[in-house]
Protein backbone atom coordinates (compact mmCIF):
# COMPACT_ATOMS: atom_id res chain seq x y z
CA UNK A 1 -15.79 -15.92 -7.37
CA UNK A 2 -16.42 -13.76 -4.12
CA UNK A 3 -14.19 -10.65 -2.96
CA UNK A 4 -14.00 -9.21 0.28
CA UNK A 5 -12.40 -5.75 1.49
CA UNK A 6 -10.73 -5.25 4.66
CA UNK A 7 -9.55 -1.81 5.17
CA UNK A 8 -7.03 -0.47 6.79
CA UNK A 9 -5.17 2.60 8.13
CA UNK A 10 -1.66 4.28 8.93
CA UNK A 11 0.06 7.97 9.02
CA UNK A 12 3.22 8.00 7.17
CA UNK A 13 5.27 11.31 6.40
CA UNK A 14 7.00 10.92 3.50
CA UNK A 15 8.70 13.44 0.21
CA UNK A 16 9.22 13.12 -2.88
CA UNK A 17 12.19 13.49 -4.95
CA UNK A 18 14.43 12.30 -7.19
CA UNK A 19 17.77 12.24 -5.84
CA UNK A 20 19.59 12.32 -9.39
CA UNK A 21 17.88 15.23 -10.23
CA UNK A 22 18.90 19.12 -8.44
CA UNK A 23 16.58 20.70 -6.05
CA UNK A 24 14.80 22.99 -8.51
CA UNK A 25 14.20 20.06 -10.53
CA UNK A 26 12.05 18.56 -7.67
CA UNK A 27 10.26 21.05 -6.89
CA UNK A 28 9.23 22.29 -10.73
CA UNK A 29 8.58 18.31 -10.70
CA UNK A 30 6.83 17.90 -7.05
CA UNK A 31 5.93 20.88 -6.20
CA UNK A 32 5.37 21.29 -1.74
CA UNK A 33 5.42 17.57 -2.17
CA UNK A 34 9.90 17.83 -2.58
CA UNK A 35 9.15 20.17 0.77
CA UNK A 36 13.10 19.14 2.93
CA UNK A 37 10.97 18.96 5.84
CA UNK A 38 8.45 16.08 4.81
CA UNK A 39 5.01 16.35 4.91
CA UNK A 40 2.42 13.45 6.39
CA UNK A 41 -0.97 11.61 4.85
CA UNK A 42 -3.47 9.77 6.87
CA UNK A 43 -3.80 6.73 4.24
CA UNK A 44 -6.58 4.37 3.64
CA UNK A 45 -5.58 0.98 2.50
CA UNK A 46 -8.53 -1.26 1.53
CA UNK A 47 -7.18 -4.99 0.31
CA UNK A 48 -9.38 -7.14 -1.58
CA UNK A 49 -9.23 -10.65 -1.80
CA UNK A 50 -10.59 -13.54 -4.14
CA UNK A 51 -12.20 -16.76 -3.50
CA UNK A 52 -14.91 -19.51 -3.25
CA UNK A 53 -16.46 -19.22 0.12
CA UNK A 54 -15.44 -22.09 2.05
CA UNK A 55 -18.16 -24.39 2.46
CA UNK A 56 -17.40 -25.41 6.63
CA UNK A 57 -17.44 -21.24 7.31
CA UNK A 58 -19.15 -19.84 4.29
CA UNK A 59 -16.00 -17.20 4.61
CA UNK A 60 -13.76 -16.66 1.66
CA UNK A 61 -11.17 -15.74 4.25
CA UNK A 62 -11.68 -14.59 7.89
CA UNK A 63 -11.19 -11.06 7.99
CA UNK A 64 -10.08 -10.89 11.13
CA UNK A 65 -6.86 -13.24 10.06
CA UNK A 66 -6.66 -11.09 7.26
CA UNK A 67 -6.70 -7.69 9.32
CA UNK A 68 -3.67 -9.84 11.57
CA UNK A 69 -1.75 -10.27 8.39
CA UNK A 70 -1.77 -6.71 6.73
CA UNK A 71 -1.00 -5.24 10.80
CA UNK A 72 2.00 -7.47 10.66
CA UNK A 73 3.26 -7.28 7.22
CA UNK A 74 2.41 -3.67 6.30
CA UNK A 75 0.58 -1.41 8.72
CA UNK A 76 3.50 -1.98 11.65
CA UNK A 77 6.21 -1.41 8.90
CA UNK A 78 4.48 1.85 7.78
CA UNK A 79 2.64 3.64 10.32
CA UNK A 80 3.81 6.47 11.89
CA UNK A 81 7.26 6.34 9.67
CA UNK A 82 9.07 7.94 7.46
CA UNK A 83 8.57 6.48 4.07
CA UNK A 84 12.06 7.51 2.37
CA UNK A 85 13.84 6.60 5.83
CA UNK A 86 12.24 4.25 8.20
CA UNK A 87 10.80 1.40 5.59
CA UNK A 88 13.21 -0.75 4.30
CA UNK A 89 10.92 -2.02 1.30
CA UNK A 90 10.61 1.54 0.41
CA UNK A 91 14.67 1.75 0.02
CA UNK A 92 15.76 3.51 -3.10
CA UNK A 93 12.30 4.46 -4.50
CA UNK A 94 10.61 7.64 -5.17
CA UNK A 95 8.36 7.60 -2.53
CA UNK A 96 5.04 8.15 -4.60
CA UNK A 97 1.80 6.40 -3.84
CA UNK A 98 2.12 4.59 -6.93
CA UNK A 99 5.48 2.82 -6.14
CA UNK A 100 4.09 2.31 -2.67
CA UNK A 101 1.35 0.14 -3.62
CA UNK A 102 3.63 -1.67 -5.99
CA UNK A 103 5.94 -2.39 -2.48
CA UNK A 104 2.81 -3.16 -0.45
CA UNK A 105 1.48 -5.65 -2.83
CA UNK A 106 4.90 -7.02 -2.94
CA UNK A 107 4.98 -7.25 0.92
CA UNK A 108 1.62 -8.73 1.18
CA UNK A 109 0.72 -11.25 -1.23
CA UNK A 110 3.57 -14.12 -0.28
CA UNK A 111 2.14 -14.07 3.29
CA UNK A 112 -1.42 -15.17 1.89
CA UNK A 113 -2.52 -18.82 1.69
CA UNK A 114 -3.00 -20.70 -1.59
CA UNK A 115 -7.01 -20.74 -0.92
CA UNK A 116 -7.58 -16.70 -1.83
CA UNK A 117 -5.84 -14.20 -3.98
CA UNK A 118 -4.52 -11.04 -3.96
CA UNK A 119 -7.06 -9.23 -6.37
CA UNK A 120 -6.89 -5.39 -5.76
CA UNK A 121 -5.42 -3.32 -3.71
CA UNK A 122 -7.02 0.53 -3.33
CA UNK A 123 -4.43 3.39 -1.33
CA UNK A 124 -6.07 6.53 -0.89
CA UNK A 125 -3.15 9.30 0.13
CA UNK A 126 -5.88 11.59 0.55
CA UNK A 127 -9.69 11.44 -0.06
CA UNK A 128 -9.08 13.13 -3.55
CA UNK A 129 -6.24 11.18 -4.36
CA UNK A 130 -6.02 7.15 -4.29
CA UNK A 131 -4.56 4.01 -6.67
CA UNK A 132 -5.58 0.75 -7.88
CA UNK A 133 -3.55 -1.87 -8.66
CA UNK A 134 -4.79 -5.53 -10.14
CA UNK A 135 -0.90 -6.88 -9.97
CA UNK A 136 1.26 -7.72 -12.38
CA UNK A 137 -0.69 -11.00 -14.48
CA UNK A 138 -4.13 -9.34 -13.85
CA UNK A 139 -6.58 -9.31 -16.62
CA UNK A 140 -9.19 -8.44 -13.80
């Protein structure tokens, strides 16, 4: 088994709340992050796949079909949006970078082909601050 990383990049200005709870609430909870004006990340998105490298192109997948994919699927839905507003896969969630991966790996995966999978995706909100996630079945 071979993985390969593409990585990729958007802006997104998002906050977070929780809109059942009362505006002190947020902010003992989120601190500048529940800030009514938004603040913005440059994220990092790095998507790894799985495979056997195909023995006619030695590639597990092309990256360059791969970078076409997460553009369409992800990186046009999120860039330069609002996160709570503008993304409709985002609808109804606290906008944290855990349930954002959750919703990218969601958005991605069905758009692969049967020949690689989905095996990690990394999300860094800042270069301090990132998430892993294996998906749901994953023993790794």
């Amino acid at each position: 088994m071979v993985f390969i990383t593409r990585i990729e990049h958007f802006n997104a200005a998002h906050k977070l709340y929780n809109p059942s709870w009362n505006r002190e609430q947020n902010e003992i909870v989120y601190g500048k992050c529940a800030n009514e004006n938004w603040h913005g990340h440059n994220f990092e998105l790095h998507v790894t796949l799985k495979g056997n490298p195909d023995p006619d192109t030695g590639f597990v997948f092309d990256v360059k079909k791969l970078s076409i994919i997460v553009k369409e699927h992800i990186i046009d839905k999120l860039d330069h949006k609002n996160l709570n507003v503008d993304v409709d896969f985002m609808k109804d969630k606290i906008c944290s970078i855990e349930n954002l991966v959750l919703a990218i790996w969601n958005q991605l995966a069905p758009h692969l082909p049967g020949n690689v999978k989905l095996h990690c995706l990394k999300l860094y909100e800042t270069p301090r601050i990132y998430v892993e996630y294996f998906g749901e079945n994953s023993s790794r």
